[in-house]
C-alpha atoms as a PDB file:
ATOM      1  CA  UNK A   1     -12.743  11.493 -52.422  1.00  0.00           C
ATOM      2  CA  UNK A   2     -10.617  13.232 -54.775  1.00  0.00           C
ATOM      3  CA  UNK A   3     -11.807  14.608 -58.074  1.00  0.00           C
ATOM      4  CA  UNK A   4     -10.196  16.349 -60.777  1.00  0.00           C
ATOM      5  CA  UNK A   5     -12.268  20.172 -60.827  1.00  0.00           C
ATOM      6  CA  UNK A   6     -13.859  18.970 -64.151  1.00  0.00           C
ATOM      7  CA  UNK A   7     -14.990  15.807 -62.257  1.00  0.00           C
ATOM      8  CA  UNK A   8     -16.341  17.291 -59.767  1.00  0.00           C
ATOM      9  CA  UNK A   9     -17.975  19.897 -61.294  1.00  0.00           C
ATOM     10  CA  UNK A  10     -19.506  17.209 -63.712  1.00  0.00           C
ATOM     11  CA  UNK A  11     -20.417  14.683 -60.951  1.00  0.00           C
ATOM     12  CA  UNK A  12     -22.121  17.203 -58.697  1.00  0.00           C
ATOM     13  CA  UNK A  13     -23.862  18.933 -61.790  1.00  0.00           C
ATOM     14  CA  UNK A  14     -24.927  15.444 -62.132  1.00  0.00           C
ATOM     15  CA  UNK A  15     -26.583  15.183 -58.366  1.00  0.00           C
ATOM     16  CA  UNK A  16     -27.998  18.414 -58.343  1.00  0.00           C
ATOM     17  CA  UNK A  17     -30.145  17.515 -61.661  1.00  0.00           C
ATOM     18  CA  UNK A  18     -31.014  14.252 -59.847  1.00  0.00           C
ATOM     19  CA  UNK A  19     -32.535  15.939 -56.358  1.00  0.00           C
ATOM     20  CA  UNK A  20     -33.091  19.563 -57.959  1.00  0.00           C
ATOM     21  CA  UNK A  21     -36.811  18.308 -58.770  1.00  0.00           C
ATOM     22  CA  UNK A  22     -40.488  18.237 -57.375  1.00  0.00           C
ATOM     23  CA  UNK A  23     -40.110  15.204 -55.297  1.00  0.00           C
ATOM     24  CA  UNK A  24     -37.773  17.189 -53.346  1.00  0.00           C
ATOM     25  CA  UNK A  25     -40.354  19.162 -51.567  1.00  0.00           C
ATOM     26  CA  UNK A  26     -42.471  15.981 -50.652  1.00  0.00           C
ATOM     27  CA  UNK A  27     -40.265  15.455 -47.494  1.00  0.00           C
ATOM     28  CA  UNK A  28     -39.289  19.232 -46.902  1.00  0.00           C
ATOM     29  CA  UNK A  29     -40.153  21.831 -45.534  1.00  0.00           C
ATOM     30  CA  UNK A  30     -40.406  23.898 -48.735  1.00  0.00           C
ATOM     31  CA  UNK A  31     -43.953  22.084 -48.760  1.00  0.00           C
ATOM     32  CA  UNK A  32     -45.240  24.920 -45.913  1.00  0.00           C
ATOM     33  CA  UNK A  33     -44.873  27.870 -48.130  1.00  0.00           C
ATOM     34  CA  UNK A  34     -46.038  25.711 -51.198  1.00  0.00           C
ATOM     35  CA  UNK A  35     -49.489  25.937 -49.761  1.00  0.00           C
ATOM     36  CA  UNK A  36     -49.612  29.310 -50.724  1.00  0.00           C
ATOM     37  CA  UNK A  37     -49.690  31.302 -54.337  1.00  0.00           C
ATOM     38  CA  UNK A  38     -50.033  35.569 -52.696  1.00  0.00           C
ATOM     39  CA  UNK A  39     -46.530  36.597 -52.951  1.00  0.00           C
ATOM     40  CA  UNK A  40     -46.328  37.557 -49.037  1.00  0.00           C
ATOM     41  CA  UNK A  41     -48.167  34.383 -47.826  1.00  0.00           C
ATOM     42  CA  UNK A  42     -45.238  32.435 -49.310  1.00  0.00           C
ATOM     43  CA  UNK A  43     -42.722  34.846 -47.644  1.00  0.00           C
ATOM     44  CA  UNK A  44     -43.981  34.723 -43.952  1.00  0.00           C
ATOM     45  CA  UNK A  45     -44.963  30.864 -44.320  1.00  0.00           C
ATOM     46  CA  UNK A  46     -41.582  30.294 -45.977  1.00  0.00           C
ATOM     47  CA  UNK A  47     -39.896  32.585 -43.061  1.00  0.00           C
ATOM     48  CA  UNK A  48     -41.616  30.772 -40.621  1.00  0.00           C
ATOM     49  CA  UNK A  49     -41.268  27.061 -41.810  1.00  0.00           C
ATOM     50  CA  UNK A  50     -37.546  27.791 -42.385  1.00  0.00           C
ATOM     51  CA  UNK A  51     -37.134  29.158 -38.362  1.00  0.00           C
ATOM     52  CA  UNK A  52     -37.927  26.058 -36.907  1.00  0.00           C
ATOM     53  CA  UNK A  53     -35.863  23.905 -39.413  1.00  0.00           C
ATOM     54  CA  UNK A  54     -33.922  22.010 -36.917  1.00  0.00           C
ATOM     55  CA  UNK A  55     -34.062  18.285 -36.111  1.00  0.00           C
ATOM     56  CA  UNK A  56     -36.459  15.536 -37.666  1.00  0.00           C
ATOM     57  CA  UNK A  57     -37.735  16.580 -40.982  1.00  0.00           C
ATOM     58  CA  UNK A  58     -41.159  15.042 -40.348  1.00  0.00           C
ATOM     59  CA  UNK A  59     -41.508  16.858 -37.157  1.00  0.00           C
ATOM     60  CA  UNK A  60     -40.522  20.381 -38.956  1.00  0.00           C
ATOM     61  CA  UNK A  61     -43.593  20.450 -41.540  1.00  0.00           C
ATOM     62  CA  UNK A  62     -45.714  19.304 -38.900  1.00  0.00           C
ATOM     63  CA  UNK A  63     -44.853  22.192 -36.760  1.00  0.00           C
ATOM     64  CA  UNK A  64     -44.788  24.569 -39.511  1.00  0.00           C
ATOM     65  CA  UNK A  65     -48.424  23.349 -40.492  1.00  0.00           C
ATOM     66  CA  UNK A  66     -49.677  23.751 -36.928  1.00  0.00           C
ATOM     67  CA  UNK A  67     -48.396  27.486 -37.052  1.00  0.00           C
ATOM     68  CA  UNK A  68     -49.922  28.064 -40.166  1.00  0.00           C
ATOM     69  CA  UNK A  69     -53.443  26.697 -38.543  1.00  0.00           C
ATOM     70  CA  UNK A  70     -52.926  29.312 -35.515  1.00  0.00           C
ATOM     71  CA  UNK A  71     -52.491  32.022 -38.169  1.00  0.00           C
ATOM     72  CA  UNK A  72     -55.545  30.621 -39.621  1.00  0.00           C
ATOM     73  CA  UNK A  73     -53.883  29.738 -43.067  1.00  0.00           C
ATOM     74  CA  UNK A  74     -53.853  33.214 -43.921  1.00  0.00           C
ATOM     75  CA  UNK A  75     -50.411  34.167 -42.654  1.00  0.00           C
ATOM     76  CA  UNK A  76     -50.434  37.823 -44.544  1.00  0.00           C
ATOM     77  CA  UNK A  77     -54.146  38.802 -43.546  1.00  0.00           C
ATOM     78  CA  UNK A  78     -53.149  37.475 -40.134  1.00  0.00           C
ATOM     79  CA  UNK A  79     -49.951  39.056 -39.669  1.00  0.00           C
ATOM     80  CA  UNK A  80     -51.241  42.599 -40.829  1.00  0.00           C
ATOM     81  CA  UNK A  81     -54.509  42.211 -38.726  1.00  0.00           C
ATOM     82  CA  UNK A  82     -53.605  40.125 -35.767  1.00  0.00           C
ATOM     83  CA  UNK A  83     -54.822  42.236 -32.237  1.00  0.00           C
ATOM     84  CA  UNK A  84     -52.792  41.395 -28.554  1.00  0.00           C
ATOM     85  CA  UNK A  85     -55.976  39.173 -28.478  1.00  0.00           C
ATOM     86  CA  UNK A  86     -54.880  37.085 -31.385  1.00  0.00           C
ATOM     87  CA  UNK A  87     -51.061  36.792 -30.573  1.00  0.00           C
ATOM     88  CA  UNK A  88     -52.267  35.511 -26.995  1.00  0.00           C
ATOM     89  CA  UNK A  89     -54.410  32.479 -29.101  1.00  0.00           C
ATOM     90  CA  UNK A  90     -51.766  30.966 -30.154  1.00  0.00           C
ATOM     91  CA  UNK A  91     -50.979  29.061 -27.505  1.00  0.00           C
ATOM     92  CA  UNK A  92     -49.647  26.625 -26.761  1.00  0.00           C
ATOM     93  CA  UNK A  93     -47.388  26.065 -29.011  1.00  0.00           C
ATOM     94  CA  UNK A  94     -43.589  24.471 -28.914  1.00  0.00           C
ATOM     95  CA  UNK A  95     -40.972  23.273 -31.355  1.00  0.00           C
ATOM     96  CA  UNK A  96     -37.678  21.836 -30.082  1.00  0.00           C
ATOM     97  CA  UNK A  97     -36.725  25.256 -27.985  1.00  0.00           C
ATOM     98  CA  UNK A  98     -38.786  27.378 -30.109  1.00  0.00           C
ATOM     99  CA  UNK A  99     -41.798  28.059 -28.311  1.00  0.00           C
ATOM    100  CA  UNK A 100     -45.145  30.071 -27.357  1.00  0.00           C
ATOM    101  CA  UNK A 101     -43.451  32.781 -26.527  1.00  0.00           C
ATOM    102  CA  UNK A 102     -40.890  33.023 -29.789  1.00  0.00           C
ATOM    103  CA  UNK A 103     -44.005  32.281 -32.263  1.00  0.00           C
ATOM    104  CA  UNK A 104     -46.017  35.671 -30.301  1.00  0.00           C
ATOM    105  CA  UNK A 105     -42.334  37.763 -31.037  1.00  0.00           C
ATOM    106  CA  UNK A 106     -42.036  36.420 -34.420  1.00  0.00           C
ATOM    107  CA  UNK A 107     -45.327  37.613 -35.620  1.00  0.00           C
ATOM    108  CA  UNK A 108     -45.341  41.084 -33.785  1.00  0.00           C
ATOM    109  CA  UNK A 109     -41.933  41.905 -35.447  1.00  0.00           C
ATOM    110  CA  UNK A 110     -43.582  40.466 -38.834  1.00  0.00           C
ATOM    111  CA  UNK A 111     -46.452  42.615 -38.354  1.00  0.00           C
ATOM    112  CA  UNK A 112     -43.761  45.959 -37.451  1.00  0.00           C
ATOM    113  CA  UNK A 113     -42.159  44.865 -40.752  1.00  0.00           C
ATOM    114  CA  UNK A 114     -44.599  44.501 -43.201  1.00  0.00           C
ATOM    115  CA  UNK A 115     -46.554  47.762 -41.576  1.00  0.00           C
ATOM    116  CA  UNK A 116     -43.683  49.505 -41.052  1.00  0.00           C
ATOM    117  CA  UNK A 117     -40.733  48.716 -43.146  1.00  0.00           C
ATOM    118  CA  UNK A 118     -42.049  47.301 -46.595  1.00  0.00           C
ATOM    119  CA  UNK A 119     -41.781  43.483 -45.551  1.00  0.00           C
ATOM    120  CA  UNK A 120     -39.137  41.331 -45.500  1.00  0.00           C
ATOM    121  CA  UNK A 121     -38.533  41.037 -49.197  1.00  0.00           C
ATOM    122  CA  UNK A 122     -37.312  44.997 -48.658  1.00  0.00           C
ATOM    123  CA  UNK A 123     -35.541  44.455 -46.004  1.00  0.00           C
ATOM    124  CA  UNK A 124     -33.268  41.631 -47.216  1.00  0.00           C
ATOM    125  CA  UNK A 125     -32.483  43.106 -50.609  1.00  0.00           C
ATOM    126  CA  UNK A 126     -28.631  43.506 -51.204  1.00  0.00           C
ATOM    127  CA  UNK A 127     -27.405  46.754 -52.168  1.00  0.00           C
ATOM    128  CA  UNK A 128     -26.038  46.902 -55.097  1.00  0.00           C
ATOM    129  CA  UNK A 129     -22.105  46.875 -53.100  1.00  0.00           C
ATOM    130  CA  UNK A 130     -23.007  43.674 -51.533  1.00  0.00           C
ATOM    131  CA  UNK A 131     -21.647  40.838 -52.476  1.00  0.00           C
ATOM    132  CA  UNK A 132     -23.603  38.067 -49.943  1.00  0.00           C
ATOM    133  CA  UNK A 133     -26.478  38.408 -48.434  1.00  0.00           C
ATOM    134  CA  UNK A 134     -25.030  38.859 -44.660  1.00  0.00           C
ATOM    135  CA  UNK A 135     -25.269  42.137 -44.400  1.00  0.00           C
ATOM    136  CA  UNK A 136     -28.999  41.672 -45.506  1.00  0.00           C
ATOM    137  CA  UNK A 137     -29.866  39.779 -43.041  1.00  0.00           C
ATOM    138  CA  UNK A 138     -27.579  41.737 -40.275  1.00  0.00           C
ATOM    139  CA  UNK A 139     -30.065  44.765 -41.442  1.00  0.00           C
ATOM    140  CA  UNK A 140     -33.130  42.562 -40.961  1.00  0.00           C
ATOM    141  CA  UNK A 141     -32.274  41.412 -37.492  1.00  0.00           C
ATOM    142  CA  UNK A 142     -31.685  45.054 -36.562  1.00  0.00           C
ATOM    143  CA  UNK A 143     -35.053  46.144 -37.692  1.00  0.00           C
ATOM    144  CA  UNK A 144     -36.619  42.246 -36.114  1.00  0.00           C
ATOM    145  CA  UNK A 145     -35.336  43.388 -32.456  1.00  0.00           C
ATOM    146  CA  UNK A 146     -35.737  47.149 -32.574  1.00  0.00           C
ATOM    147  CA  UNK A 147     -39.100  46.663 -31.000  1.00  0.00           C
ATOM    148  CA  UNK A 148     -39.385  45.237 -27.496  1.00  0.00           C
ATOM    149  CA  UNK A 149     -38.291  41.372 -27.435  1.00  0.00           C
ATOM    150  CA  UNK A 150     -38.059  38.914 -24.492  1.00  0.00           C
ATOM    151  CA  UNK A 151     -34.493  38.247 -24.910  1.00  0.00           C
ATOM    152  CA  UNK A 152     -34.434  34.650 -25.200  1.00  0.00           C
ATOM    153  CA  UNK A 153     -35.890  35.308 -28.923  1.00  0.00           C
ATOM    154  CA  UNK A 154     -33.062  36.765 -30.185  1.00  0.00           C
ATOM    155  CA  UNK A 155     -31.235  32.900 -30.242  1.00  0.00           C
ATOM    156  CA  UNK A 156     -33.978  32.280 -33.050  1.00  0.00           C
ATOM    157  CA  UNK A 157     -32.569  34.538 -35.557  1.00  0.00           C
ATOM    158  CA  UNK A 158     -29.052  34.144 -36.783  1.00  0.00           C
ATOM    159  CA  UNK A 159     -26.754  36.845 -36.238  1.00  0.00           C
ATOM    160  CA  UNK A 160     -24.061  36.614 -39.078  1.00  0.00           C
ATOM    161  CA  UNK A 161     -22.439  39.612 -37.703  1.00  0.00           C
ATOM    162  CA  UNK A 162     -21.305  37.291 -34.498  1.00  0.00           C
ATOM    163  CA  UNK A 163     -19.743  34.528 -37.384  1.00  0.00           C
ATOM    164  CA  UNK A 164     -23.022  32.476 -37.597  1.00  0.00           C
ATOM    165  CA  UNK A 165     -23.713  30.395 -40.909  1.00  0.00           C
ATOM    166  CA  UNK A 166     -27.153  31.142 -40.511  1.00  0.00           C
ATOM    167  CA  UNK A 167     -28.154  28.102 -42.189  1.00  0.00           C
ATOM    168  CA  UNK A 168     -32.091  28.367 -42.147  1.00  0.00           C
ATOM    169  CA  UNK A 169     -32.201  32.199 -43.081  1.00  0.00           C
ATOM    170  CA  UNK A 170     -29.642  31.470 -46.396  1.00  0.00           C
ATOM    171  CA  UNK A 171     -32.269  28.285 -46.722  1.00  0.00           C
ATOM    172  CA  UNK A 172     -34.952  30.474 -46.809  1.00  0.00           C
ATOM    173  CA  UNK A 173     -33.407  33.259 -49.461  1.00  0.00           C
ATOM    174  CA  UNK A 174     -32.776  30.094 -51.498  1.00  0.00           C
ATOM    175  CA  UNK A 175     -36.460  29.447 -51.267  1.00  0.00           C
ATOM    176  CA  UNK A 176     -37.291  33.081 -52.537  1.00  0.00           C
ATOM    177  CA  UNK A 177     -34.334  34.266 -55.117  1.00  0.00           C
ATOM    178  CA  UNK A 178     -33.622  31.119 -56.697  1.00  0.00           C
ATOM    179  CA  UNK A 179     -34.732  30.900 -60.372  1.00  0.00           C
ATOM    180  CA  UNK A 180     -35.469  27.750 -60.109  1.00  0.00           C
ATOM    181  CA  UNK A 181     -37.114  25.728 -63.708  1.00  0.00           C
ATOM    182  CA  UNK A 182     -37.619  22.293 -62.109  1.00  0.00           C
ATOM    183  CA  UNK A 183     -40.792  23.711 -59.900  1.00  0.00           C
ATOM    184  CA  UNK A 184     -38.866  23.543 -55.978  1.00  0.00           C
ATOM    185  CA  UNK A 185     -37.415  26.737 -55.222  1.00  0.00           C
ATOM    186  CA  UNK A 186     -39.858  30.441 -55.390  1.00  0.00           C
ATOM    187  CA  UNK A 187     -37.827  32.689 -57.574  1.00  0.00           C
ATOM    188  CA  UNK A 188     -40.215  35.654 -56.458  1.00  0.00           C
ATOM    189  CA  UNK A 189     -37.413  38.356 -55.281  1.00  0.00           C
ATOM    190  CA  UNK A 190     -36.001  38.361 -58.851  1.00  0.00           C
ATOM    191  CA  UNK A 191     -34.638  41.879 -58.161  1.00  0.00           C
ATOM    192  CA  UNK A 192     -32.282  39.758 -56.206  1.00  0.00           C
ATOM    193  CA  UNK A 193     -29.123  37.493 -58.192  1.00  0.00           C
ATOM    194  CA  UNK A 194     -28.782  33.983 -57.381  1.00  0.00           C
ATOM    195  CA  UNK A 195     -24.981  34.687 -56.981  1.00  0.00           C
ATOM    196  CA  UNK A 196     -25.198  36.447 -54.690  1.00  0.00           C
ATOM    197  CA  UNK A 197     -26.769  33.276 -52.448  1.00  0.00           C
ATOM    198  CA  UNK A 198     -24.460  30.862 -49.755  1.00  0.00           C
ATOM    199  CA  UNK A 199     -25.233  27.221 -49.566  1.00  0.00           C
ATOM    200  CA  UNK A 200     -27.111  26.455 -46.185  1.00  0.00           C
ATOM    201  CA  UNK A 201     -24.522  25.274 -43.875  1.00  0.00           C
ATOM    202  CA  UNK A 202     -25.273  22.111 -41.540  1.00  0.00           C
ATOM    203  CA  UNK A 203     -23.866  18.742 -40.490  1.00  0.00           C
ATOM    204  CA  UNK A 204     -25.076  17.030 -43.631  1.00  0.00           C
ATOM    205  CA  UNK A 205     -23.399  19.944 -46.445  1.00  0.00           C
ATOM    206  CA  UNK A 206     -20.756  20.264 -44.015  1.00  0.00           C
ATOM    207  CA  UNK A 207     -19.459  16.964 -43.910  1.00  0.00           C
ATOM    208  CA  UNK A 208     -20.494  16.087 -47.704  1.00  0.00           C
ATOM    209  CA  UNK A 209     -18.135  19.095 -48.848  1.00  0.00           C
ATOM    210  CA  UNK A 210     -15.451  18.301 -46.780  1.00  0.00           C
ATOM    211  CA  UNK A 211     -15.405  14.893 -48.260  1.00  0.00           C
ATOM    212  CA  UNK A 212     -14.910  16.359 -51.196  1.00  0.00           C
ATOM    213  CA  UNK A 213     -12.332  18.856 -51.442  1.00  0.00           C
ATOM    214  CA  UNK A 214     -14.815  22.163 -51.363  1.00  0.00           C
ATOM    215  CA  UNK A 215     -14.180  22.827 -47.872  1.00  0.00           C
ATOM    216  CA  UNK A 216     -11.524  22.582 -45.033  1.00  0.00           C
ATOM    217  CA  UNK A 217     -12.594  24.043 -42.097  1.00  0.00           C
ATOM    218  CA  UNK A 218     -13.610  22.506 -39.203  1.00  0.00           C
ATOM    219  CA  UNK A 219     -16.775  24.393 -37.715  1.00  0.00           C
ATOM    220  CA  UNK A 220     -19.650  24.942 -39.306  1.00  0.00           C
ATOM    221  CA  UNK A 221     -19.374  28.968 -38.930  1.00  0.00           C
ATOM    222  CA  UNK A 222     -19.408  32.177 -41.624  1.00  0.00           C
ATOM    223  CA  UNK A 223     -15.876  32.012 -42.121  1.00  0.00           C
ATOM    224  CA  UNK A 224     -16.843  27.835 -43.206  1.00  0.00           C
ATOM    225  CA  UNK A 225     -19.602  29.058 -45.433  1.00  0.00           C
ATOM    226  CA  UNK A 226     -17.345  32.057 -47.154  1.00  0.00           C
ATOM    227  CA  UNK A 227     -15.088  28.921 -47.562  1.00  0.00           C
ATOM    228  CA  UNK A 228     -17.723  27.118 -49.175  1.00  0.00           C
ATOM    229  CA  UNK A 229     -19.338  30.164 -51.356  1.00  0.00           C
ATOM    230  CA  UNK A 230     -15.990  30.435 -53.031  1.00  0.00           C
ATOM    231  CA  UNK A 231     -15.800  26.668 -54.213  1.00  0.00           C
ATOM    232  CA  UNK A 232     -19.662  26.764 -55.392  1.00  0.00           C
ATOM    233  CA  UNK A 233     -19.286  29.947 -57.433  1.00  0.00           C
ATOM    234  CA  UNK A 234     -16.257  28.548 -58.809  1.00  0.00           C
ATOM    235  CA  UNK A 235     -18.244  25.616 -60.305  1.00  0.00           C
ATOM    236  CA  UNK A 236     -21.246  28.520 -61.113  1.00  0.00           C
ATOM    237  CA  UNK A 237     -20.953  31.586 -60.096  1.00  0.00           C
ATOM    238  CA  UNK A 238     -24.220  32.211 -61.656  1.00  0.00           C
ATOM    239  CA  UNK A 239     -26.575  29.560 -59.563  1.00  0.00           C
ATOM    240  CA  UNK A 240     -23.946  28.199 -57.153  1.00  0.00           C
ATOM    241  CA  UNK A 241     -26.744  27.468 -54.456  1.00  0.00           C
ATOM    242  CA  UNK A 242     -28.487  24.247 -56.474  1.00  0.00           C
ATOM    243  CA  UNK A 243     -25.407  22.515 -55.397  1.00  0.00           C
ATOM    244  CA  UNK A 244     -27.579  22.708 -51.970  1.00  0.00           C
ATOM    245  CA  UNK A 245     -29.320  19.917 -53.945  1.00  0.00           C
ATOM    246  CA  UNK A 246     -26.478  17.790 -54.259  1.00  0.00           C
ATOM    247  CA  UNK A 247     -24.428  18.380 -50.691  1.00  0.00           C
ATOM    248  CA  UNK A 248     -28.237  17.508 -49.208  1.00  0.00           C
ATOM    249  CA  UNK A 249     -29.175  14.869 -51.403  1.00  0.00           C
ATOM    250  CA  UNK A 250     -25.169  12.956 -51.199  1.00  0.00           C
ATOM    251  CA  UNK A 251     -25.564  13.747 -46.943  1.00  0.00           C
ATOM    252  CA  UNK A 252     -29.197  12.764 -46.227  1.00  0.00           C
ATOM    253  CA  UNK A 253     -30.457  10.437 -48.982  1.00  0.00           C
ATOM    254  CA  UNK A 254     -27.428   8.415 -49.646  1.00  0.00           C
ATOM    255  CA  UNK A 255     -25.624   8.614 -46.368  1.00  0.00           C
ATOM    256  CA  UNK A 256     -21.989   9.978 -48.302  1.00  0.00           C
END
């Protein structure tokens, strides 16, 4: 599909006004941390439902609710306060290859984060030389795994530093930096600049952007989404992420 710059710009403006909106979050995940209005509830249960966001969309909110039950729909309370005891309770507990054991990990490195290292808002906050958030998340995962992990856990975090898109991580700063008017996305971390944001990378934005001109590579890997972040700030460099909206919408909704 080829379309002048101007074209483009104006036809995917155009599709990210049309998906950008409330009914968005009806059938996605975003719903999990929507539950919630405490500023760290909406973190973990936003970090949590955006960990298991692979495969049926339907099956991801229903596994993100069930972890928010086990945490007893008090994810920050729980995560500050949870004993051995508790972390054994939540079992059993499986999501595509996510399972008991990952979900235990998960919220023993929350709790060494929030405890120990001011929480993951702190911990993925750019400095100001930064100019994506990779790094950010490359100094998360350090701090995630510094305490004993089975090994197997480690898959369940994307490791940009190894050329990972790290689609559901960028999903989830979306969630939280966004300044967002039309009621989907968080906007809490506002210390943090939407430009600074990448598109989350999968089959559906992947294949919708290549379609259109914004990117050429193959894979869906970093050097893909760097590929990508320069043709969304290009259209706005300010808020180049709602064109998430659009890629998702044009991939999922109306099979592009």
């Amino acid at each position: 599909m080829a379309l002048s710059f101007s074209a483009l710009k104006t036809f995917l403006n155009e599709k990210a006004v049309q998906y950008n909106t409330p009914t968005f979050i009806e059938s996605d995940p975003i719903q999990i941390p929507k539950r919630f209005s405490k500023k760290e509830d909406v973190e973990i249960a936003g970090f949590f439902a955006a960990t298991i966001a692979w495969g049926n969309r339907a099956s991801i909110i229903k596994s993100a609710n069930r972890i928010m039950n086990l945490m007893d729909d008090a994810p920050y309370d729980f995560v500050l306060n949870a004993t051995t005891k508790d972390w054994e309770g939540v079992t059993p507990f499986a999501h595509r290859t996510f399972n008991t054991i990952d979900l235990q990990f998960f919220m023993r490195a929350l709790q060494h984060i929030y405890l120990k290292h001011g929480g993951l808002h702190t911990l993925l906050s750019p400095t100001s030389k930064e100019t994506h958030m990779d790094q950010a998340i490359c100094r998360l995962r350090q701090v995630f795994f510094s305490i004993e992990h089975p090994q197997r856990t480690t898959k369940h975090l994307a490791n940009p530093a190894k050329g990972s898109a790290a689609k559901r991580i960028h999903m989830f700063l979306r969630w939280m930096v966004r300044q967002d008017k039309n009621g989907v996305d968080f906007g809490i971390w506002d210390n943090i600049s939407p430009s600074l944001l990448s598109c989350p990378l999968d089959v559906h934005s992947g294949n919708v952007a290549r379609k259109l001109g914004l990117l050429s590579r193959k894979q869906n890997d970093q050097k893909a989404l760097r590929e990508l972040d320069n043709s969304l700030r290009s259209l706005d460099p300010k808020d180049p992420v709602k064109y998430d909206f659009a890629l998702f919408g044009l991939g999922v909704f109306e099979k592009f």
